[in-house]
Protein backbone atom coordinates (compact mmCIF):
# COMPACT_ATOMS: atom_id res chain seq x y z
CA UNK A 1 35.39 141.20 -58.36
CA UNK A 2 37.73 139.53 -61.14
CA UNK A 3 37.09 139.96 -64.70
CA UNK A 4 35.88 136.33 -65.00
CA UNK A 5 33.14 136.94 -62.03
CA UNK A 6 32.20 140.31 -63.94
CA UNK A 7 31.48 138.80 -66.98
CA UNK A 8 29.82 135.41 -65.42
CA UNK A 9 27.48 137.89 -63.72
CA UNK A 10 26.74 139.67 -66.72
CA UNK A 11 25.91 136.15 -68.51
CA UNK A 12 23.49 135.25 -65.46
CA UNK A 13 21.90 137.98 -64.99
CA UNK A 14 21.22 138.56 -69.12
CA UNK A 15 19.81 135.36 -69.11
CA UNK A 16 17.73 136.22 -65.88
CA UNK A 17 16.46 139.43 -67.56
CA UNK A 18 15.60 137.47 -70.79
CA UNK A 19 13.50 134.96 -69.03
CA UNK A 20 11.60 137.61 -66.61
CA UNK A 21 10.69 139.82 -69.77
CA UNK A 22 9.64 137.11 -71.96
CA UNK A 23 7.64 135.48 -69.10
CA UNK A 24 6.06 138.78 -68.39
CA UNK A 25 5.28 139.24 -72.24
CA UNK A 26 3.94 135.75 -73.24
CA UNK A 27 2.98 134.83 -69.47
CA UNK A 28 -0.03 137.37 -69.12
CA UNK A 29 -1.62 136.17 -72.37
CA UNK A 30 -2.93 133.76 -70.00
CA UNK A 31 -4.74 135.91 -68.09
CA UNK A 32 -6.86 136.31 -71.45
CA UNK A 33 -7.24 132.68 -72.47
CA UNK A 34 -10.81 130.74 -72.18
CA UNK A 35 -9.41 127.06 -71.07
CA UNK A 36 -7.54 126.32 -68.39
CA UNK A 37 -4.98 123.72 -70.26
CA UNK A 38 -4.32 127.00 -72.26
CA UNK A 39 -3.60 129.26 -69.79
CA UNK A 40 -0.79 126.31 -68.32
CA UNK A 41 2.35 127.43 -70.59
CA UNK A 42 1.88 130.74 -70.45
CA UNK A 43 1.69 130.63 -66.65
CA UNK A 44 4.87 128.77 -66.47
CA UNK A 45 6.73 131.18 -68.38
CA UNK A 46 5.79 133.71 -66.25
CA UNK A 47 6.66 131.58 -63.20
CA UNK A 48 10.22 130.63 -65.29
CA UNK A 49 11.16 133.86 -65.19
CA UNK A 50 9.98 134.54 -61.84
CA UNK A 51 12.56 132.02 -60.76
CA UNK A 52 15.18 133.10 -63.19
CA UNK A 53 15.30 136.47 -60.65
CA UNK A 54 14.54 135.14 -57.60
CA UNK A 55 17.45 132.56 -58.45
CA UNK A 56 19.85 135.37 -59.71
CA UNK A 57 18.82 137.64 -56.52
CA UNK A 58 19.10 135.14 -53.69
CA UNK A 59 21.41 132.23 -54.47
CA UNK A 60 24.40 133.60 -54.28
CA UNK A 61 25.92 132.32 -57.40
CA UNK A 62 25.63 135.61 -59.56
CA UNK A 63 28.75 135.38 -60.09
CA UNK A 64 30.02 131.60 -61.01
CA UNK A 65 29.66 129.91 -64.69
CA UNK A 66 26.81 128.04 -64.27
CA UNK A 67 24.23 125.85 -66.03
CA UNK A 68 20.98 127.01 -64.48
CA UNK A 69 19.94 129.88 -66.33
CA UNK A 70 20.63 128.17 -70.27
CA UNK A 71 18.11 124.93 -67.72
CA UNK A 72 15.43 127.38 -67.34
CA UNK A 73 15.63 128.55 -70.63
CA UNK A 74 15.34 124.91 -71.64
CA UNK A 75 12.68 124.21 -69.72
CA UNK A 76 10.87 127.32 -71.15
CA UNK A 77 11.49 126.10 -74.75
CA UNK A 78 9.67 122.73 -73.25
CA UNK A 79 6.85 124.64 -71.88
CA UNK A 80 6.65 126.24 -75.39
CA UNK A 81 6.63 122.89 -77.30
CA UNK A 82 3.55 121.61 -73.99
CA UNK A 83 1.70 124.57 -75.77
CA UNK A 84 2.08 124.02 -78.81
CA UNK A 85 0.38 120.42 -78.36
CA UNK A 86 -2.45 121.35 -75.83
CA UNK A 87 -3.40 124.43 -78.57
CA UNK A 88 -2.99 122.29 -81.75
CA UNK A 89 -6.53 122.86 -82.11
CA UNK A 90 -7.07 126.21 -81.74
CA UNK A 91 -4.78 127.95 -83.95
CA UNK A 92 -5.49 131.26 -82.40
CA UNK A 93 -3.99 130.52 -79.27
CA UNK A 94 -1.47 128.35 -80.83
CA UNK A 95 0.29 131.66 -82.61
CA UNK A 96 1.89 132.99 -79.25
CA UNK A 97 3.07 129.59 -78.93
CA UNK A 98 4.97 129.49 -82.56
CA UNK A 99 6.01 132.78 -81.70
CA UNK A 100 7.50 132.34 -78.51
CA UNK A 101 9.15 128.81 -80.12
CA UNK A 102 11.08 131.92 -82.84
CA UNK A 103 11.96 134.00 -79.54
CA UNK A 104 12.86 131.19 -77.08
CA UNK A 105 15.17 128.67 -79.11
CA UNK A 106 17.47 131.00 -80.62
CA UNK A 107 18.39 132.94 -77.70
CA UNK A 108 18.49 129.43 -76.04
CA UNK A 109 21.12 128.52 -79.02
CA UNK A 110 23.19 131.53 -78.53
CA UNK A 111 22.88 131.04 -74.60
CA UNK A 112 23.88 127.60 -74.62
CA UNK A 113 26.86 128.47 -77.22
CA UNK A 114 28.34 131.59 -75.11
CA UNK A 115 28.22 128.97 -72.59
CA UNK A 116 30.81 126.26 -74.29
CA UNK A 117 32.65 128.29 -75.96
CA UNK A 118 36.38 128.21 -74.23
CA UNK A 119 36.69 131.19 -72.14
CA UNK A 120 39.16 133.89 -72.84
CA UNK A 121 39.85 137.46 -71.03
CA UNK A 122 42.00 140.25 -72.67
CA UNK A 123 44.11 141.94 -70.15
């Protein structure tokens, strides 16, 4: 492998292990939620980072700069903000939901910035 597939990997499958974890922490408070509308983003960021691995395992594209992990971590700061409107009246389900918005959107940031930044390798 070159230094430039190294590091890509490294990116993809940080990103991969971010989404799995967080998915596994705020996913199975669903599993503990009364409604079913409640239990809908916190399935989907289990099932987000579900992908994230399957994605990173299987595709074949470990290795290239690519887009789709900072898009799944997009779509899990989406899934976030879905939660926070179908809990706005409950506010004890709608904590996990601002907490997940302080986890989710700066790592997100910081994702989406290591991505754009120009690329440069030491020898």
């Amino acid at each position: 492998m070159t230094p430039i597939e190294v590091r890509d990997r490294g990116y993809n499958l940080m990103l991969s292990t971010f989404l799995l974890v967080a998915g596994l922490g705020f996913g199975t408070v669903g599993f503990n939620e009364a409604d079913t509308p409640d239990k809908l983003d916190d399935f989907l960021l289990l099932g987000i980072g579900i992908i994230a691995v399957l994605w990173y395992r299987f595709s074949g594209m470990r290795t290239r700069r690519t887009l789709i992990p900072v898009g799944l971590l997009m779509v899990a700061v989406a899934a976030q903000l879905l939660g926070v409107f179908l809990e706005a009246d409950d506010s004890q389900a709608l904590g996990d939901n601002i907490g997940g918005m302080l986890f989710y959107v700066p790592f997100t940031a910081i994702a989406l910035w290591e991505y754009l930044r120009p690329l440069k390798l030491s020898p």
